[in-house]
ModelCIF file with pLDDT and N, C-alpha, C, O atoms, coordinates in Angstrom:
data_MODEL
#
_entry.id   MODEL 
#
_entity.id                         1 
_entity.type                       polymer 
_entity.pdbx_number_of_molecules   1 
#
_entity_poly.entity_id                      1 
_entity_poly.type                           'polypeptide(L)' 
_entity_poly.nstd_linkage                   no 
_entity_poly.nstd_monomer                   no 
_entity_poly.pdbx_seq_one_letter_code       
;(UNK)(UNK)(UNK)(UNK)(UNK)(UNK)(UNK)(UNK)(UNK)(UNK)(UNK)(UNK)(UNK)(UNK)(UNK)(UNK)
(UNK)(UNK)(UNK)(UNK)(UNK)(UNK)(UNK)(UNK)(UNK)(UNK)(UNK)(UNK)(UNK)(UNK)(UNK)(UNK)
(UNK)(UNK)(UNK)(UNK)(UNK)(UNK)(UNK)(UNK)(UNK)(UNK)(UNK)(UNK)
;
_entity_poly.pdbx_seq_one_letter_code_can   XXXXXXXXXXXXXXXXXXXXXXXXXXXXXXXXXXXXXXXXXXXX 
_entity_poly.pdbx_strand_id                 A 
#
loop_
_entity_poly_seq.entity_id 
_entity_poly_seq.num 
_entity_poly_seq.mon_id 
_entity_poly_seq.hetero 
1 1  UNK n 
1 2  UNK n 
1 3  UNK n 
1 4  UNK n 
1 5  UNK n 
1 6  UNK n 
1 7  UNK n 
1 8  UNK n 
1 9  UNK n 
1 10 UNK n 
1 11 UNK n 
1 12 UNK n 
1 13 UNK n 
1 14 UNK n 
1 15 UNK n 
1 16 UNK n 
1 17 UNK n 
1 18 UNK n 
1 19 UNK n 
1 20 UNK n 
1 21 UNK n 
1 22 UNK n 
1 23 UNK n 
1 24 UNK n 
1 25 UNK n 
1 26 UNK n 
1 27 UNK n 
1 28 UNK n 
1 29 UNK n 
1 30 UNK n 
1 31 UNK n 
1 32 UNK n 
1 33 UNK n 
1 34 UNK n 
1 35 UNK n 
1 36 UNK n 
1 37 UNK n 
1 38 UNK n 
1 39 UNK n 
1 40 UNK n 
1 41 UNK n 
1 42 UNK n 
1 43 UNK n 
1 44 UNK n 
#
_struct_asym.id          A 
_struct_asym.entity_id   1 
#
loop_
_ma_qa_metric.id 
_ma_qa_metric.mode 
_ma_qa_metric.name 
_ma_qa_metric.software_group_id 
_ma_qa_metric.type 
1 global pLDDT . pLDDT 
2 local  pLDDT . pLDDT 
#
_ma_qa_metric_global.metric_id      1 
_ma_qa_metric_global.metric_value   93.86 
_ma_qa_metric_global.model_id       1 
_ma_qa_metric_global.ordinal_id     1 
#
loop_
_ma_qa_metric_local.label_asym_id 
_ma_qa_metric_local.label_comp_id 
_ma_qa_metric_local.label_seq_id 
_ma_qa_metric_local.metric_id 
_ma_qa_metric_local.metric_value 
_ma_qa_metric_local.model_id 
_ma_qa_metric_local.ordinal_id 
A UNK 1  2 95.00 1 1  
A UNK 2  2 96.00 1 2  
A UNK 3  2 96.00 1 3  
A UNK 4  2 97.00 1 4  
A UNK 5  2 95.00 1 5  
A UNK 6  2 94.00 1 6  
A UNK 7  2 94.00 1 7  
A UNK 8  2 94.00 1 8  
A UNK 9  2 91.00 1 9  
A UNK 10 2 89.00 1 10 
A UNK 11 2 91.00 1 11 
A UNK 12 2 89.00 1 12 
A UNK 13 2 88.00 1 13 
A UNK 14 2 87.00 1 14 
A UNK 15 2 91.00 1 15 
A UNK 16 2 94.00 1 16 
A UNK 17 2 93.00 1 17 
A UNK 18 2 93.00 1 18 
A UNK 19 2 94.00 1 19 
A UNK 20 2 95.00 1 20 
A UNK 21 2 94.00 1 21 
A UNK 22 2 94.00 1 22 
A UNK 23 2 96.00 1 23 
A UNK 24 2 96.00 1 24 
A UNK 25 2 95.00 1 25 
A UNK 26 2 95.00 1 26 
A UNK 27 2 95.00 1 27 
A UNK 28 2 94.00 1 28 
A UNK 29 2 94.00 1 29 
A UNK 30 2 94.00 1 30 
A UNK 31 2 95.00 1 31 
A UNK 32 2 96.00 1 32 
A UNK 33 2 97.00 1 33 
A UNK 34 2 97.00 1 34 
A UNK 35 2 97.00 1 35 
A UNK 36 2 96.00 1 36 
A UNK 37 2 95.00 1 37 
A UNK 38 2 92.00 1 38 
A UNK 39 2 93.00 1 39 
A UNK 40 2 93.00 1 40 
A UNK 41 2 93.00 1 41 
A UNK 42 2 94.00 1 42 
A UNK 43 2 95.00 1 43 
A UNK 44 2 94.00 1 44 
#
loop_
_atom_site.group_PDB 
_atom_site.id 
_atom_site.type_symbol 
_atom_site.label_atom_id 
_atom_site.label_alt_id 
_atom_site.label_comp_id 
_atom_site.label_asym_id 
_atom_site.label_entity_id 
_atom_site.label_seq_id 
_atom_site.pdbx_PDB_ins_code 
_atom_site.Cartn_x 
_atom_site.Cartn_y 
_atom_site.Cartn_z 
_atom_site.occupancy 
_atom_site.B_iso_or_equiv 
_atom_site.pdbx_formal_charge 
_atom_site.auth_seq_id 
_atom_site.auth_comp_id 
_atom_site.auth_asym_id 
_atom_site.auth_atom_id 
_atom_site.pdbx_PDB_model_num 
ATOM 1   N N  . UNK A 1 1  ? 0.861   -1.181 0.000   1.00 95.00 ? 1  UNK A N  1 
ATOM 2   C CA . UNK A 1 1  ? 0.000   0.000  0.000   1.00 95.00 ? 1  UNK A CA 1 
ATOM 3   C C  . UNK A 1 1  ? 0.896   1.230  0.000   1.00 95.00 ? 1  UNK A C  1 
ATOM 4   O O  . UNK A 1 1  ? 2.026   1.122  0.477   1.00 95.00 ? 1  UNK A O  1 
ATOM 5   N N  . UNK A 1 2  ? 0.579   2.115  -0.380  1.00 96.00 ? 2  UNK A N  1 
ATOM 6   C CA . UNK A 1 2  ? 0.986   3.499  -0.437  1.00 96.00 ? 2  UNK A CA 1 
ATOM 7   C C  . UNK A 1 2  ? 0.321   4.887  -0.400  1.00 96.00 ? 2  UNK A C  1 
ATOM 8   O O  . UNK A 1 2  ? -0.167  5.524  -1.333  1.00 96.00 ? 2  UNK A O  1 
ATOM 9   N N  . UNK A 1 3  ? 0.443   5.269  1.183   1.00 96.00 ? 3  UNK A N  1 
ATOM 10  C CA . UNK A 1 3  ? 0.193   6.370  2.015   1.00 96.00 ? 3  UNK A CA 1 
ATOM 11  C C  . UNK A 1 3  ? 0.620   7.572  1.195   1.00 96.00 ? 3  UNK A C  1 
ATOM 12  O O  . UNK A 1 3  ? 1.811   7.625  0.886   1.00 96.00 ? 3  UNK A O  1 
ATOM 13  N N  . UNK A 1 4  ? -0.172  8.522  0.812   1.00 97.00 ? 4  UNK A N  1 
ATOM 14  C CA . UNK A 1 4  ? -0.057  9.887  0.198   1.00 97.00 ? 4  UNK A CA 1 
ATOM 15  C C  . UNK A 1 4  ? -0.219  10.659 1.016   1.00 97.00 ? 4  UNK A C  1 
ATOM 16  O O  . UNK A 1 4  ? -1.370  10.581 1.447   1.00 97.00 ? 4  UNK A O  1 
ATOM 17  N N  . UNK A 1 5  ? 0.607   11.730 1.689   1.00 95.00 ? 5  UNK A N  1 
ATOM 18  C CA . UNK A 1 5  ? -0.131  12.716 2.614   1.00 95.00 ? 5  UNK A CA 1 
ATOM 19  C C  . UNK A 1 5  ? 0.314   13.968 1.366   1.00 95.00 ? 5  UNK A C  1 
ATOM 20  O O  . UNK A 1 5  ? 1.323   14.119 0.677   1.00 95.00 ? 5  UNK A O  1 
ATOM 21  N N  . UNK A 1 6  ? -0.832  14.641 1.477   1.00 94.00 ? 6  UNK A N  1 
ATOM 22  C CA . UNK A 1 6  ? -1.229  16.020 0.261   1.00 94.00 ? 6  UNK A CA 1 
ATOM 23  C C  . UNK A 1 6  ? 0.189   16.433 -0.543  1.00 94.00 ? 6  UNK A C  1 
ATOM 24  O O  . UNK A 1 6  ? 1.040   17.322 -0.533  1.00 94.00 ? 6  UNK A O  1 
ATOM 25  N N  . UNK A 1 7  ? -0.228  14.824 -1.449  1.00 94.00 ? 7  UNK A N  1 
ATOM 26  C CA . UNK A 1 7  ? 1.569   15.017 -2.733  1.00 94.00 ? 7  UNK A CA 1 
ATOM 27  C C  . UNK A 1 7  ? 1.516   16.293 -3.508  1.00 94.00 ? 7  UNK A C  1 
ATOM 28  O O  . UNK A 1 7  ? 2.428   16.683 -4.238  1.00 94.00 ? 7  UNK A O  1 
ATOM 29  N N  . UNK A 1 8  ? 0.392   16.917 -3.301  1.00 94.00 ? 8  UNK A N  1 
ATOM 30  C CA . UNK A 1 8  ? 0.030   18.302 -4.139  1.00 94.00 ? 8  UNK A CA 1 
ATOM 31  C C  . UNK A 1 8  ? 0.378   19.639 -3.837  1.00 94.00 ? 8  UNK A C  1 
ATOM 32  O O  . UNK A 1 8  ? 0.828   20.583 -4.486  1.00 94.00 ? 8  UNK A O  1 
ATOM 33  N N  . UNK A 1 9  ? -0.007  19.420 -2.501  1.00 91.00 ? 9  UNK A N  1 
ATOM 34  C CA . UNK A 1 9  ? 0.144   20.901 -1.611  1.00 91.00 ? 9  UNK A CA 1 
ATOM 35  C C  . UNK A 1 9  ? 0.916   21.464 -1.697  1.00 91.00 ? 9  UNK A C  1 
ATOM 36  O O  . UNK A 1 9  ? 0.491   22.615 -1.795  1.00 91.00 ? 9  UNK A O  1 
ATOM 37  N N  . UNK A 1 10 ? 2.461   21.449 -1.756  1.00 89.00 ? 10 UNK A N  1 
ATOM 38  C CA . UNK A 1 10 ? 3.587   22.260 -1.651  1.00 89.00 ? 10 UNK A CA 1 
ATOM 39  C C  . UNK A 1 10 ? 3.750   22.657 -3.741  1.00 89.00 ? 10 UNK A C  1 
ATOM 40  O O  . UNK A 1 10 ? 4.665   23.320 -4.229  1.00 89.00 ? 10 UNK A O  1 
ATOM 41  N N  . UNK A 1 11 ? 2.851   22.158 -4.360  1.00 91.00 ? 11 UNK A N  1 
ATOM 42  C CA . UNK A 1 11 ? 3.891   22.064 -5.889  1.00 91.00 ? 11 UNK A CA 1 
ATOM 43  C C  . UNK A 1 11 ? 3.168   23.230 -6.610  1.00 91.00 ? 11 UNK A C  1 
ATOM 44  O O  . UNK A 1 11 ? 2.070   23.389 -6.077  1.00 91.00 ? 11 UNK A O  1 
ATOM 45  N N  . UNK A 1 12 ? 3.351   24.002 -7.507  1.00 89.00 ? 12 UNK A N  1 
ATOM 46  C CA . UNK A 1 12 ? 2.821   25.022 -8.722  1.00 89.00 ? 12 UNK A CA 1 
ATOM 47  C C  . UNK A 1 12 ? 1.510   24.161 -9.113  1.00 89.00 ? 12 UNK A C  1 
ATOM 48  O O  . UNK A 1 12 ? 1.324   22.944 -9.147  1.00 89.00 ? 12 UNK A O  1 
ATOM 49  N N  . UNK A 1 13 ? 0.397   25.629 -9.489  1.00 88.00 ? 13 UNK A N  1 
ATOM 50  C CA . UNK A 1 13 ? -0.324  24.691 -9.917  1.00 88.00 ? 13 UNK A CA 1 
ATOM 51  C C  . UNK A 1 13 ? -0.183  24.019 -11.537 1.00 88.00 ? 13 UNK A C  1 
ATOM 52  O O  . UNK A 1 13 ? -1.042  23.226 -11.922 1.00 88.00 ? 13 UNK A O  1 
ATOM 53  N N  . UNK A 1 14 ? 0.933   24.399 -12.400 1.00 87.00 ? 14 UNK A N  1 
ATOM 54  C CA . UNK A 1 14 ? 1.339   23.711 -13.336 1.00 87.00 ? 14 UNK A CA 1 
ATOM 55  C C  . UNK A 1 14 ? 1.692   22.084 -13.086 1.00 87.00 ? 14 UNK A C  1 
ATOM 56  O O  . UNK A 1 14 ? 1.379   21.154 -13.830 1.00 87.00 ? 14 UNK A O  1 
ATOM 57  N N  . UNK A 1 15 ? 2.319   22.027 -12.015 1.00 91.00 ? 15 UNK A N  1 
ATOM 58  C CA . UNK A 1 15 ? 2.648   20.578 -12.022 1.00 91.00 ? 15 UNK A CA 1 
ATOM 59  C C  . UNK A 1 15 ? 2.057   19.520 -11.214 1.00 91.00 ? 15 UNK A C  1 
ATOM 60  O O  . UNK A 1 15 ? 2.657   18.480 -10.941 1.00 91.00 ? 15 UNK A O  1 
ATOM 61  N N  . UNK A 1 16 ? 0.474   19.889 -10.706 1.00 94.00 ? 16 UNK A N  1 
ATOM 62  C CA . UNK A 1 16 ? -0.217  19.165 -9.755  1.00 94.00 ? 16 UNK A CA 1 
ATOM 63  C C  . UNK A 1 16 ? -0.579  18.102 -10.780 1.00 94.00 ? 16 UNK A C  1 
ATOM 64  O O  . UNK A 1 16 ? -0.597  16.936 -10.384 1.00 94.00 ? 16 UNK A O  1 
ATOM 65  N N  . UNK A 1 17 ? -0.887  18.379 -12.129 1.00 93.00 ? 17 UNK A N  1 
ATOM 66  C CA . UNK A 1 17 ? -1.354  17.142 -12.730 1.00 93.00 ? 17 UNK A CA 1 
ATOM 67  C C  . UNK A 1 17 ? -0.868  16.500 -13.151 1.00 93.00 ? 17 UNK A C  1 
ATOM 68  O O  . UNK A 1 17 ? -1.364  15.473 -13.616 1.00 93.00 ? 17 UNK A O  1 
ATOM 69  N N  . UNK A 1 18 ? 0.650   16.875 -13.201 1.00 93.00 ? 18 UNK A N  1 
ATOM 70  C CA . UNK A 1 18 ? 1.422   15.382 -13.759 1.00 93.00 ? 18 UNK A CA 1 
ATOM 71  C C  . UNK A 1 18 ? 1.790   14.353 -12.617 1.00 93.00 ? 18 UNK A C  1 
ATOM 72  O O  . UNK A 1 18 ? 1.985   13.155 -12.821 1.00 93.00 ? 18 UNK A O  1 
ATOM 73  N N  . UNK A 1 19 ? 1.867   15.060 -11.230 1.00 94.00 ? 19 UNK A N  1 
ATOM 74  C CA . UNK A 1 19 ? 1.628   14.196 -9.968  1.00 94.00 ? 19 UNK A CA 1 
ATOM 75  C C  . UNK A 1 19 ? 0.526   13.235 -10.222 1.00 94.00 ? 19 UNK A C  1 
ATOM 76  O O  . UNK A 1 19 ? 0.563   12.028 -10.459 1.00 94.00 ? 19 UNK A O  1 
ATOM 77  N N  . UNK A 1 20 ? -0.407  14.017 -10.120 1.00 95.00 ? 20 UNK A N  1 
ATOM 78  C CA . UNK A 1 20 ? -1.695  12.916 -10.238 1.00 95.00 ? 20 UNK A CA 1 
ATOM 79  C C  . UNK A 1 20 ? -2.269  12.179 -11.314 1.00 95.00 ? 20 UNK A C  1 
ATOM 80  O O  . UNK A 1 20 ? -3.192  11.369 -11.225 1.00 95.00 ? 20 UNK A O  1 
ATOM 81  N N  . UNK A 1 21 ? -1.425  12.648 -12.705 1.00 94.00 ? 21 UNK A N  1 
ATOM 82  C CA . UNK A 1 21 ? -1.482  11.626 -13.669 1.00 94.00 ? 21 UNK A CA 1 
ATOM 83  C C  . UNK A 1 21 ? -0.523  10.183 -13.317 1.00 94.00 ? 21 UNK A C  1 
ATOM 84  O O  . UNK A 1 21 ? -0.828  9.041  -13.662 1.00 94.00 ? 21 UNK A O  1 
ATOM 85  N N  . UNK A 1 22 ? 0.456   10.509 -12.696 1.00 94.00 ? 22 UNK A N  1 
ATOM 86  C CA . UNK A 1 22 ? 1.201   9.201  -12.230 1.00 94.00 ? 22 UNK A CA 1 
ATOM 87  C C  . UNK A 1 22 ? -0.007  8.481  -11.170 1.00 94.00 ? 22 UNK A C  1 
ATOM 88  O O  . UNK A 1 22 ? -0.208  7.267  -11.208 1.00 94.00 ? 22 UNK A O  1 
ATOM 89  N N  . UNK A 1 23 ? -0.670  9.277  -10.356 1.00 96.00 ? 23 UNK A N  1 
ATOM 90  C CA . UNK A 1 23 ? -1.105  8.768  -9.071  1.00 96.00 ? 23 UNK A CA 1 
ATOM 91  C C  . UNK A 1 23 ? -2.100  8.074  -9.453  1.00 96.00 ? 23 UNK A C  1 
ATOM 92  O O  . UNK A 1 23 ? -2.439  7.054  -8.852  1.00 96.00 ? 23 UNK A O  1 
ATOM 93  N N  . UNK A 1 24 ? -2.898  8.666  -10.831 1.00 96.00 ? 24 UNK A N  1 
ATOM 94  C CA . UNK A 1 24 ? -4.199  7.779  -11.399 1.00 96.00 ? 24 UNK A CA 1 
ATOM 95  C C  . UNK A 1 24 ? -3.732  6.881  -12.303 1.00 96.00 ? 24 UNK A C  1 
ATOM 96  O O  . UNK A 1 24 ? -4.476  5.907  -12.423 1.00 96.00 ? 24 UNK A O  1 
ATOM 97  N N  . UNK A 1 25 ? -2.751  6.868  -12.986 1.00 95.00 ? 25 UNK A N  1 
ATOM 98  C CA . UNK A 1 25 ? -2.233  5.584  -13.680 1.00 95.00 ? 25 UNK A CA 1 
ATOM 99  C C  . UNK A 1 25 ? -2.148  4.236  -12.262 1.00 95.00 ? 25 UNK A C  1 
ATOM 100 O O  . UNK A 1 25 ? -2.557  3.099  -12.499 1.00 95.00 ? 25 UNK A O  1 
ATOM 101 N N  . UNK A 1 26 ? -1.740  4.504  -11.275 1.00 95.00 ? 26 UNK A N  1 
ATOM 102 C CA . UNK A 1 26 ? -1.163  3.874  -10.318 1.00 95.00 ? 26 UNK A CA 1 
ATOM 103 C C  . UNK A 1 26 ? -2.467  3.020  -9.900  1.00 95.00 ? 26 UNK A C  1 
ATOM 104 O O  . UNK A 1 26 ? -2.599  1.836  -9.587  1.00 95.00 ? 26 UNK A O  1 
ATOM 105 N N  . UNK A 1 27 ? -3.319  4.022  -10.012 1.00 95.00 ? 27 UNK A N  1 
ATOM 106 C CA . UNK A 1 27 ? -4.577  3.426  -9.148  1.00 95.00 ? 27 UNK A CA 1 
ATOM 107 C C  . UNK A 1 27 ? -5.321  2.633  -10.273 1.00 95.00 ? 27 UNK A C  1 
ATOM 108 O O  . UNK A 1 27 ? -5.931  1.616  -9.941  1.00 95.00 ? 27 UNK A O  1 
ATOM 109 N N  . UNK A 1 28 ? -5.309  3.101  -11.825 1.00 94.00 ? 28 UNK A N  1 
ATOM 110 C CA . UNK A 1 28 ? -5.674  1.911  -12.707 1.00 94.00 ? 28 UNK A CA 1 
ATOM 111 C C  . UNK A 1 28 ? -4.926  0.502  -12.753 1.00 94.00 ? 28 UNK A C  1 
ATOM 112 O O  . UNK A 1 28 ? -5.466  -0.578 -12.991 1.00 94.00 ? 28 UNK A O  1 
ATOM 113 N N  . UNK A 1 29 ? -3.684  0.708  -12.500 1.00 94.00 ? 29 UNK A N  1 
ATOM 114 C CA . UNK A 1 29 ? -2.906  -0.780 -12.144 1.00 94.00 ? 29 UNK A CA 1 
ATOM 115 C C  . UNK A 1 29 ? -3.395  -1.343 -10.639 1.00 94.00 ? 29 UNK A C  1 
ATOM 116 O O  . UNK A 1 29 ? -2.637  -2.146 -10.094 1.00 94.00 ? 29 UNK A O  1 
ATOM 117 N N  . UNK A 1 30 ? -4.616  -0.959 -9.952  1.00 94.00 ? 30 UNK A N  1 
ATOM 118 C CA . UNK A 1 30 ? -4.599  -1.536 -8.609  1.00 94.00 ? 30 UNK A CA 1 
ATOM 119 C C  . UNK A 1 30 ? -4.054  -1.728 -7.401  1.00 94.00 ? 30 UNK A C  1 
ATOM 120 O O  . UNK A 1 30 ? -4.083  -2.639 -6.573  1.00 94.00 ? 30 UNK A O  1 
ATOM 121 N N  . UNK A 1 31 ? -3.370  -0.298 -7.505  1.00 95.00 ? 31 UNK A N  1 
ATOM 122 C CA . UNK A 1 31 ? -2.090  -0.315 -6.268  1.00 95.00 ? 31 UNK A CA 1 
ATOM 123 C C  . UNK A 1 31 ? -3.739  0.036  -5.046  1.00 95.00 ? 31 UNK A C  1 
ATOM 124 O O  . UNK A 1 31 ? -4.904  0.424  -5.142  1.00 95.00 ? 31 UNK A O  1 
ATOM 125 N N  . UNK A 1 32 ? -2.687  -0.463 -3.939  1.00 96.00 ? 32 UNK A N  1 
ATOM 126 C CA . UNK A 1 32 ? -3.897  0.450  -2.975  1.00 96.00 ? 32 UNK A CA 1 
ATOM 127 C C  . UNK A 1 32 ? -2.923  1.459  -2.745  1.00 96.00 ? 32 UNK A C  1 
ATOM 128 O O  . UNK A 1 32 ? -1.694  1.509  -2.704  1.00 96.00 ? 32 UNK A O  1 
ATOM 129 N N  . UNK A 1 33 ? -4.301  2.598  -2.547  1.00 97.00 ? 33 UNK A N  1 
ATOM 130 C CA . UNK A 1 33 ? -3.378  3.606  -2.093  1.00 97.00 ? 33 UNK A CA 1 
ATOM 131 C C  . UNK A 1 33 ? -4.333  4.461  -0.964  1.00 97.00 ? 33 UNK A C  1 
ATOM 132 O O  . UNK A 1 33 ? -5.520  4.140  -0.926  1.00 97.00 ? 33 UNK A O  1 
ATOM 133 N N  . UNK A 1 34 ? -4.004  5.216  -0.318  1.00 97.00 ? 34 UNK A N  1 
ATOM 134 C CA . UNK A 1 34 ? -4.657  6.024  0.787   1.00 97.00 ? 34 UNK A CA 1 
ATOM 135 C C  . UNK A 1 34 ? -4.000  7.393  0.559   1.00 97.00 ? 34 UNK A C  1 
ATOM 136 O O  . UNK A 1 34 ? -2.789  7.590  0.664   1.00 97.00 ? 34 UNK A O  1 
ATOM 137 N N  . UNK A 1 35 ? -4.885  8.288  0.249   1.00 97.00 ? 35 UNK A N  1 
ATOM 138 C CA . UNK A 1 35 ? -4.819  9.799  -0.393  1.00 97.00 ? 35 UNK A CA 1 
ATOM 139 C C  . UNK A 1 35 ? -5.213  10.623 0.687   1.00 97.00 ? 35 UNK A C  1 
ATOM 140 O O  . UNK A 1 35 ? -6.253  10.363 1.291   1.00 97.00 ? 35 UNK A O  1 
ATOM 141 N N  . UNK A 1 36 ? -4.403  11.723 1.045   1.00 96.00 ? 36 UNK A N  1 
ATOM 142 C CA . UNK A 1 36 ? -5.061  12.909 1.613   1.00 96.00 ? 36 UNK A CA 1 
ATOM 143 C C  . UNK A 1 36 ? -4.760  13.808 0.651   1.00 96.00 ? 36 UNK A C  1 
ATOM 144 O O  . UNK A 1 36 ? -3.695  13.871 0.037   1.00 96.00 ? 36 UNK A O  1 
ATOM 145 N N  . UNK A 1 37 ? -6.012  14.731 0.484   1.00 95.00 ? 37 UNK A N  1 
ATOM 146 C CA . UNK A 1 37 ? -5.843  15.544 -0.650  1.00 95.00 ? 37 UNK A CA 1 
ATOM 147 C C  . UNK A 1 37 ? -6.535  16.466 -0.200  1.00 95.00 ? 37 UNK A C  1 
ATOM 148 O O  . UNK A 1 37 ? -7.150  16.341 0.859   1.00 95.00 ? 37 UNK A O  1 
ATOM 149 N N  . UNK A 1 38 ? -6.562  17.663 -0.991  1.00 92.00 ? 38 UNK A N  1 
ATOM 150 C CA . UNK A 1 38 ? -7.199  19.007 -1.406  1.00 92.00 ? 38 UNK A CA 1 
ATOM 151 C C  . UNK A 1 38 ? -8.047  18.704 -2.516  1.00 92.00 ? 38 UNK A C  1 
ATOM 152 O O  . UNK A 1 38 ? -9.183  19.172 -2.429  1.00 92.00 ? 38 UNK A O  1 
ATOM 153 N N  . UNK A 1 39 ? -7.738  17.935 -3.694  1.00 93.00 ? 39 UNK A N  1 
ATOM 154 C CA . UNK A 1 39 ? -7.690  17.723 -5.067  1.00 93.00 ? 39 UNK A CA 1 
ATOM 155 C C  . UNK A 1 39 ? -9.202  17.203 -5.315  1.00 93.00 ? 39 UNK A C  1 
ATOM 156 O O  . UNK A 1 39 ? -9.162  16.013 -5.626  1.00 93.00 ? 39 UNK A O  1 
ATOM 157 N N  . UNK A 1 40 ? -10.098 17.547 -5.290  1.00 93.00 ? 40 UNK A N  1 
ATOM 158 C CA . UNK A 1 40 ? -11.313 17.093 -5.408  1.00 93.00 ? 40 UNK A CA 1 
ATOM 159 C C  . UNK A 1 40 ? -12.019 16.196 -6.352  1.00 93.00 ? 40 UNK A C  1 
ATOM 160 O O  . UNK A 1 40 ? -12.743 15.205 -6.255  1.00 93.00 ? 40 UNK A O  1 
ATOM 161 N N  . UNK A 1 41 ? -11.392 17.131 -7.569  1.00 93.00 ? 41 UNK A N  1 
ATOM 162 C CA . UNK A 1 41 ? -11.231 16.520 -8.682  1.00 93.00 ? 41 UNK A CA 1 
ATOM 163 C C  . UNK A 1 41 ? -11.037 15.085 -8.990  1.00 93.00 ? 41 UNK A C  1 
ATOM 164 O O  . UNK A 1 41 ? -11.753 14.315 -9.631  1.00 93.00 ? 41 UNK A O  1 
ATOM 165 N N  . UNK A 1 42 ? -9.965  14.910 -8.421  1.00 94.00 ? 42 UNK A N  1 
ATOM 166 C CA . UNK A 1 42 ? -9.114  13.720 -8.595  1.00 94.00 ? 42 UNK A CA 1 
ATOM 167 C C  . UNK A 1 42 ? -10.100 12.872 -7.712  1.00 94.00 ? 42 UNK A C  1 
ATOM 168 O O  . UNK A 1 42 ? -10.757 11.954 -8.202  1.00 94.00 ? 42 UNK A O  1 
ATOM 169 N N  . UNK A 1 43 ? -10.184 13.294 -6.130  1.00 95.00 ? 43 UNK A N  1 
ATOM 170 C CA . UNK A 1 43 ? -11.149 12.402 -5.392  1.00 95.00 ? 43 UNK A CA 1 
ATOM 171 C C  . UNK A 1 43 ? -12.091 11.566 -6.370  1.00 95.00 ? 43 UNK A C  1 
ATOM 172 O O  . UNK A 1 43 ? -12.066 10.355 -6.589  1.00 95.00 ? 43 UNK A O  1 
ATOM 173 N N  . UNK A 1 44 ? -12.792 12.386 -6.812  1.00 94.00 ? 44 UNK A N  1 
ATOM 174 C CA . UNK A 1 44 ? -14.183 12.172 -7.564  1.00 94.00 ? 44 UNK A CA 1 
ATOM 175 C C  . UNK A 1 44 ? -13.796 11.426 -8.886  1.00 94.00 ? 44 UNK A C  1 
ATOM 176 O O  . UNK A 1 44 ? -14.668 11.114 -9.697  1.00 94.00 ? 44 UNK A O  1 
#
């Protein structure tokens, strides 16, 4: 499993989505993962 505490928060908002394009590829391969986020978007 792999614990995310807000991988977003500190970064530009230019580069929040290539974070979370890795983070949603990750989660289509079935990783578990546990997210704290801001990112709503992504939540949803």
């Amino acid at each position: 499993v792999i614990l995310f505490d807000e991988p977003t928060s500190a970064l530009d908002p230019e580069m929040v989505n290539e974070v979370l394009d890795v983070m949603t590829s990750l989660a289509s391969d079935g990783m578990t993962m546990v997210v704290v986020t801001h990112e709503m978007n992504f939540a949803r």
